[in-house]
C-alpha atoms as a PDB file:
ATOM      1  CA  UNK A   1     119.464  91.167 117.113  1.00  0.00           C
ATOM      2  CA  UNK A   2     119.943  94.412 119.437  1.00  0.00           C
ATOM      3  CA  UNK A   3     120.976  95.953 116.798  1.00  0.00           C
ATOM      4  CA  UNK A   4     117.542  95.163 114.631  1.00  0.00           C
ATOM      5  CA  UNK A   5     115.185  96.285 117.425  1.00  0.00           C
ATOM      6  CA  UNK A   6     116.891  99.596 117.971  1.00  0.00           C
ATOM      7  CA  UNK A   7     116.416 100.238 114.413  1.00  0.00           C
ATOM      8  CA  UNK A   8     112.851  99.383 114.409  1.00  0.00           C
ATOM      9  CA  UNK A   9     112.270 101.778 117.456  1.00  0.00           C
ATOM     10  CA  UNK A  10     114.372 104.436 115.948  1.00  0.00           C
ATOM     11  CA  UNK A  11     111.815 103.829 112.408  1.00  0.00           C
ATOM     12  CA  UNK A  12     108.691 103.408 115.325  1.00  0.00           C
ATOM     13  CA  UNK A  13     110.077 106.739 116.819  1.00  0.00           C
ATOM     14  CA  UNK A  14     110.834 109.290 113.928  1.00  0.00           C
ATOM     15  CA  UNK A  15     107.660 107.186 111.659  1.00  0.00           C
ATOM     16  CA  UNK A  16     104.985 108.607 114.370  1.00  0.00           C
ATOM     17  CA  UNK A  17     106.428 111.828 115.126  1.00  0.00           C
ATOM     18  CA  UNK A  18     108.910 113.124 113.098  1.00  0.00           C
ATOM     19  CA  UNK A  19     108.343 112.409 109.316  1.00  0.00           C
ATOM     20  CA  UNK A  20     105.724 113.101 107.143  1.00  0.00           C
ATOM     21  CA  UNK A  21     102.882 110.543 106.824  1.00  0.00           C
ATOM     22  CA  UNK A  22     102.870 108.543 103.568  1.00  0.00           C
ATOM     23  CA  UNK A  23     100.301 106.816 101.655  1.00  0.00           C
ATOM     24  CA  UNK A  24     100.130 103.003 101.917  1.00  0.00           C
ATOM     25  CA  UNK A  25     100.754 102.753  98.200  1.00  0.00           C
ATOM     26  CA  UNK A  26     103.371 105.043  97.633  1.00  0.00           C
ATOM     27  CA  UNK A  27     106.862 104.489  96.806  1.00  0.00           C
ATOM     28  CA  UNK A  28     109.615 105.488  99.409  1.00  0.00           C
ATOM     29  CA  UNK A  29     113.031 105.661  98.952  1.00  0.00           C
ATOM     30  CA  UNK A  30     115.572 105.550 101.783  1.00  0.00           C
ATOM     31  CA  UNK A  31     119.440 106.222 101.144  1.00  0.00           C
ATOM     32  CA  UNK A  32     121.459 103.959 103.625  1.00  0.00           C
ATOM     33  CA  UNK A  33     125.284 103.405 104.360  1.00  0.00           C
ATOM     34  CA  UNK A  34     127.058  99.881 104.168  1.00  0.00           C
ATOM     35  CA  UNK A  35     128.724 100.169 107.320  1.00  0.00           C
ATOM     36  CA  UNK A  36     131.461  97.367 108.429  1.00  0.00           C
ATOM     37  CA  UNK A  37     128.970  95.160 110.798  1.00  0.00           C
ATOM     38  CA  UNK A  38     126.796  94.507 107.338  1.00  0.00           C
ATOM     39  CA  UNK A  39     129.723  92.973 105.838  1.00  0.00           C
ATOM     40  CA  UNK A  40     131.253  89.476 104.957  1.00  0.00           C
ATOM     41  CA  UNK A  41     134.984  89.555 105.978  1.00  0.00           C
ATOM     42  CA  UNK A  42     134.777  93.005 105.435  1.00  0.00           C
ATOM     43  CA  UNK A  43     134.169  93.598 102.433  1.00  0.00           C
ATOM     44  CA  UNK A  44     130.237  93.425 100.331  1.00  0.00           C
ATOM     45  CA  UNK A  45     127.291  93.244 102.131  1.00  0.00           C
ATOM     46  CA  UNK A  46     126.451  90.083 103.542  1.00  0.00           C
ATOM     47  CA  UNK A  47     123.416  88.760 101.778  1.00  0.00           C
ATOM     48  CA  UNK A  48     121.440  88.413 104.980  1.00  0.00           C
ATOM     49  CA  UNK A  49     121.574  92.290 105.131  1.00  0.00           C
ATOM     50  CA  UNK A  50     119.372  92.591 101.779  1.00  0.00           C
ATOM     51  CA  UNK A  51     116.630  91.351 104.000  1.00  0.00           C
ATOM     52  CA  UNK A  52     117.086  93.482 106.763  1.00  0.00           C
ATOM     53  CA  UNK A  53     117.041  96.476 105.290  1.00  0.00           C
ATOM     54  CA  UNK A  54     113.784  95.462 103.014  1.00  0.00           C
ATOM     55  CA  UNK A  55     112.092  94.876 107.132  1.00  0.00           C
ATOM     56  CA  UNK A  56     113.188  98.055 107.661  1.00  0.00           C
ATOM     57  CA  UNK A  57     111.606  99.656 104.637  1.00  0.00           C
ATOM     58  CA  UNK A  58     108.325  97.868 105.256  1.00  0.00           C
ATOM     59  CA  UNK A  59     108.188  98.731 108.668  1.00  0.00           C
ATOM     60  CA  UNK A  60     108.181 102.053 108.100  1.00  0.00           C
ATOM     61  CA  UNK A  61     105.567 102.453 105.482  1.00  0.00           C
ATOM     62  CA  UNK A  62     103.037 100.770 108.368  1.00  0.00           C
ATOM     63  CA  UNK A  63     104.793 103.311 110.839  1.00  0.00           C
ATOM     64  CA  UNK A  64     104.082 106.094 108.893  1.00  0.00           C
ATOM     65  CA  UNK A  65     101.109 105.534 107.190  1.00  0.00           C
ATOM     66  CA  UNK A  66      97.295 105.107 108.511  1.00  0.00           C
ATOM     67  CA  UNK A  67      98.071 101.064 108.322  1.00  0.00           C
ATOM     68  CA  UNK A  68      99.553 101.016 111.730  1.00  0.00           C
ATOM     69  CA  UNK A  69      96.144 102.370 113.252  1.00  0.00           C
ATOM     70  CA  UNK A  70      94.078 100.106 110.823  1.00  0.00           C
ATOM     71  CA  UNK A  71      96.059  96.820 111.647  1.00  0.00           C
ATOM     72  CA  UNK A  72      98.639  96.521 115.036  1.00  0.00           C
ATOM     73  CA  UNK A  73      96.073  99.164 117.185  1.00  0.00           C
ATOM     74  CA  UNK A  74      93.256  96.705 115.423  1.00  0.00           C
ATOM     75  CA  UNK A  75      95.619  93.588 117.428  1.00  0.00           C
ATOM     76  CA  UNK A  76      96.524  92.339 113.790  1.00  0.00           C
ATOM     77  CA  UNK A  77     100.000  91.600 113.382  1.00  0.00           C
ATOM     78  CA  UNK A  78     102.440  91.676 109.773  1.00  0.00           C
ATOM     79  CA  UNK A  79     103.384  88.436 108.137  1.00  0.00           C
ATOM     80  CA  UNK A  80     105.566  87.884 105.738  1.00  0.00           C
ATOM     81  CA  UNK A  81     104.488  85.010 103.153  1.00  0.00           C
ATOM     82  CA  UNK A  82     107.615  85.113 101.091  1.00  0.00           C
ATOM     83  CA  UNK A  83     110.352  86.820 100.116  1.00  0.00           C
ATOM     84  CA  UNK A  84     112.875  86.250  97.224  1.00  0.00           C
ATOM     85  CA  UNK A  85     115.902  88.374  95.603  1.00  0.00           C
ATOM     86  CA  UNK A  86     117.830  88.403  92.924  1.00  0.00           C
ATOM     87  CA  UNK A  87     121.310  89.412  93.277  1.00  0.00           C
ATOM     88  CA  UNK A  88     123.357  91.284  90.049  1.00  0.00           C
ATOM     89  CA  UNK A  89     126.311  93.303  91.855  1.00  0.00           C
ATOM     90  CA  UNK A  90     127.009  93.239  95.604  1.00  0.00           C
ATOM     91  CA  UNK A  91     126.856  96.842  97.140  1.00  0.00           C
ATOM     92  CA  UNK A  92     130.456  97.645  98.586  1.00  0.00           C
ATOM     93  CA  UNK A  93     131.618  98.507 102.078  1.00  0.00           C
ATOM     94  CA  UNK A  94     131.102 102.775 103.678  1.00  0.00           C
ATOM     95  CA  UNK A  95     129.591 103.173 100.234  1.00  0.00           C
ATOM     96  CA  UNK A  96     125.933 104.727  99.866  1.00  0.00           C
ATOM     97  CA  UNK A  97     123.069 102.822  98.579  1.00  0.00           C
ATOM     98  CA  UNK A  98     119.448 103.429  97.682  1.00  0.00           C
ATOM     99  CA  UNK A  99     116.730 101.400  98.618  1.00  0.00           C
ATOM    100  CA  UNK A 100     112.946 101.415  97.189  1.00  0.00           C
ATOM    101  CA  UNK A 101     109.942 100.193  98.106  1.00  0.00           C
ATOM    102  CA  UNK A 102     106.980 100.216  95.164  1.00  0.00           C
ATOM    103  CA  UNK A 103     103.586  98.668  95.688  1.00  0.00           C
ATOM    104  CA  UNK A 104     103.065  96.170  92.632  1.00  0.00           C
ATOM    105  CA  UNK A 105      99.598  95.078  93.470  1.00  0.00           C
ATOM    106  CA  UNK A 106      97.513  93.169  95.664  1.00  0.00           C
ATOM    107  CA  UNK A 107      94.805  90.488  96.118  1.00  0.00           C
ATOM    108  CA  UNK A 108      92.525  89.250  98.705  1.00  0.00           C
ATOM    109  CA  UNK A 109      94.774  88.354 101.197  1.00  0.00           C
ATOM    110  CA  UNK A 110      98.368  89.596  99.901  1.00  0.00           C
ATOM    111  CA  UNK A 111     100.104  92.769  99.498  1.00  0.00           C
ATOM    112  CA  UNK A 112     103.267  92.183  96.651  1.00  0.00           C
ATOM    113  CA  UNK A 113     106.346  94.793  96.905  1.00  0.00           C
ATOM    114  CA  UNK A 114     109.199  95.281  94.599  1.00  0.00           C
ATOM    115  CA  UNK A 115     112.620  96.249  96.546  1.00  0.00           C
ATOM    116  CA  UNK A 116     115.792  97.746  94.507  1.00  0.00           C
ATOM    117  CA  UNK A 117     119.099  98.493  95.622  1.00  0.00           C
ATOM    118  CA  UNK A 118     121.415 100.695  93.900  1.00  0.00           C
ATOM    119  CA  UNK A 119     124.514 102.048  93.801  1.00  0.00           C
ATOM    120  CA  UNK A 120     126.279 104.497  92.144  1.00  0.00           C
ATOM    121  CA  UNK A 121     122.648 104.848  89.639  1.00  0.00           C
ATOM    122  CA  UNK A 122     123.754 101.043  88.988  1.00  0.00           C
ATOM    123  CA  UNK A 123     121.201  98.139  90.274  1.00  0.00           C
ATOM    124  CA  UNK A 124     122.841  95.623  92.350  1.00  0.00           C
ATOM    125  CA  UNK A 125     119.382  93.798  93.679  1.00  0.00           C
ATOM    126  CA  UNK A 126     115.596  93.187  93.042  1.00  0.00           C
ATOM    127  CA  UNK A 127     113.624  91.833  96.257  1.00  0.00           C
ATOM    128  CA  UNK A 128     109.897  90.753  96.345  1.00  0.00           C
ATOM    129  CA  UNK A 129     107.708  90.344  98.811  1.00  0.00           C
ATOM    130  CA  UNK A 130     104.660  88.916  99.344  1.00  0.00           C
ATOM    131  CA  UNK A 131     103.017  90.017 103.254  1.00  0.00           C
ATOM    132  CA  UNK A 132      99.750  90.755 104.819  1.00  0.00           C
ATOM    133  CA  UNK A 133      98.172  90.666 108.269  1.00  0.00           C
ATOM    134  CA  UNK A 134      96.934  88.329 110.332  1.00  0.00           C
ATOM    135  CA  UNK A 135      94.003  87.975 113.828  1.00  0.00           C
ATOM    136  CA  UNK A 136      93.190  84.868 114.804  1.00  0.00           C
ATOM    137  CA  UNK A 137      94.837  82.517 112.644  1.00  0.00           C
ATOM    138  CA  UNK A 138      93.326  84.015 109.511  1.00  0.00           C
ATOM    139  CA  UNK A 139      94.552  86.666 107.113  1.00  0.00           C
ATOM    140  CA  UNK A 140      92.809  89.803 107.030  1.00  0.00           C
ATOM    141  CA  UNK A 141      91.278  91.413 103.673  1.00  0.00           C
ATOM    142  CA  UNK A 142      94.621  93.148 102.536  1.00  0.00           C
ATOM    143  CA  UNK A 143      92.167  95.311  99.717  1.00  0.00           C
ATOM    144  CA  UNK A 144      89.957  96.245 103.054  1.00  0.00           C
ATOM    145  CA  UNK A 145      92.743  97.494 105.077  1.00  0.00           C
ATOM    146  CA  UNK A 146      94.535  99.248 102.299  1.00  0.00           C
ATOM    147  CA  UNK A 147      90.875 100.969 101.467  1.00  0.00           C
ATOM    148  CA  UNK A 148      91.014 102.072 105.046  1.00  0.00           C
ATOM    149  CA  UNK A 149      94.530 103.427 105.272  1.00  0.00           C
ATOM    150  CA  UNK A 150      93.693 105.927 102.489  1.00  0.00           C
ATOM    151  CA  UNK A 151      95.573 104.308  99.685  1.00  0.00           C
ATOM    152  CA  UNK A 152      96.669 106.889  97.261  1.00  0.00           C
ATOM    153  CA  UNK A 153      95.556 105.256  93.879  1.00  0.00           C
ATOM    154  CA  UNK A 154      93.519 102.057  92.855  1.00  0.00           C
ATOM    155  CA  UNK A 155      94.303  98.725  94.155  1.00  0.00           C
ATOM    156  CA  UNK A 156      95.913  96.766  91.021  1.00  0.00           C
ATOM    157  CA  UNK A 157      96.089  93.161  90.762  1.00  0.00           C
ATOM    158  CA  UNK A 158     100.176  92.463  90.719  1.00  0.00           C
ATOM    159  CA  UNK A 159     101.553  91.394  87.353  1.00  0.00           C
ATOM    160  CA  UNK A 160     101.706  88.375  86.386  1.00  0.00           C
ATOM    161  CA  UNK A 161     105.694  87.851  86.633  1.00  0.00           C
ATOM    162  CA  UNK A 162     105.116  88.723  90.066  1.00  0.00           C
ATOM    163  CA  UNK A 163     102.953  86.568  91.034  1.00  0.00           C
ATOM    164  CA  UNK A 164     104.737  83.675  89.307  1.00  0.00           C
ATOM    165  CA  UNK A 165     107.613  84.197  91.475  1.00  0.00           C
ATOM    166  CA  UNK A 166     105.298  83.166  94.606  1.00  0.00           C
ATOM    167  CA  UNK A 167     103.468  80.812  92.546  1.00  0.00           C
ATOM    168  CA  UNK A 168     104.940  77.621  93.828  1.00  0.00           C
ATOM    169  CA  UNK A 169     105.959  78.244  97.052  1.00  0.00           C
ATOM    170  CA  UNK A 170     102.962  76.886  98.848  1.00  0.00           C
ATOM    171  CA  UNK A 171     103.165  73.298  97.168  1.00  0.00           C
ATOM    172  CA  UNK A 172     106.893  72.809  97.804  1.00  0.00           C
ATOM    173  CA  UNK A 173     105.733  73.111 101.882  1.00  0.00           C
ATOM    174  CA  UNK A 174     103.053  70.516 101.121  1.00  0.00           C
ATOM    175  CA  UNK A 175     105.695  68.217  99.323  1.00  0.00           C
ATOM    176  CA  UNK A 176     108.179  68.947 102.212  1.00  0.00           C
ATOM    177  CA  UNK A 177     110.633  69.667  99.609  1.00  0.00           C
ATOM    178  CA  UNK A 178     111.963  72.575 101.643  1.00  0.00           C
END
């Protein structure tokens, strides 16, 4: 968990004064290194990884985009809603690997991502998410904020295969089939 933190600073650190400022909308694509603590015995990335690097990622679109001023300085703070991935190849040990973020959409209260790793130009996973922010128990306009932040091109509504993927996810909580 040391580990994470660091790596948020480090994202906190070179986000506000050392990279370029993005738009909240734009794509960004990070190369990254399987090293030997993201492995299972040592060989693929552990699964749990995926997800850490897609924080990462996230993080530092806020960090380096007008969203951090118009949401944690505001005393909102990120949620995630859901998150789900779809595994075809693992991603192999020392070896580089791509990861992108694209905006697919949003609605009232949700901001959807798409999330691909590859290797070698070969795609070994799709993530989604589904996030926004939250003050007082409530979540935030997501369309507002992203106005705010100077988004780079009109807010779409996210496909419809997207937002099938998060369709259910709220019901199976209420049926406690979890």
């Amino acid at each position: 968990m040391i580990y994470y933190w660091l790596h948020v600073v480090y994202i906190f650190i070179g986000s506000r004064f050392i990279w370029k400022k993005v738009k909240p909308g734009s794509d960004l694509k990070r190369t990254r290194r399987v090293n030997l603590l993201d492995c299972e015995a040592f060989r693929f990335m552990a699964n749990s990884k995926y997800f850490y690097y897609m924080d990462l990622i996230r993080f530092e679109v806020v960090f380096r985009s007008k969203l951090y001023e118009n949401t944690i300085k505001k005393g909102m703070f990120g949620v995630l809603a859901s998150q789900k991935i779809i595994y075809k190849k693992p991603l192999r040990r020392l070896k580089k690997f791509e990861i992108t973020l694209i905006f697919e959409g949003a609605d009232d209260k949700w901001v959807y991502h798409r999330q691909t790793f590859t290797q070698n130009n070969q795609l070994c996973a799709i993530g989604f998410t589904k996030a926004g922010f939250w003050k007082n128990k409530k979540a935030q306009n997501i369309k507002a904020i992203l106005i705010k932040s100077g988004i780079d091109k009109t807010i779409k509504a996210p496909s419809k295969e997207v937002m099938n993927l998060f369709k259910n996810d709220y019901d199976m909580l209420q049926n406690n089939l979890c």
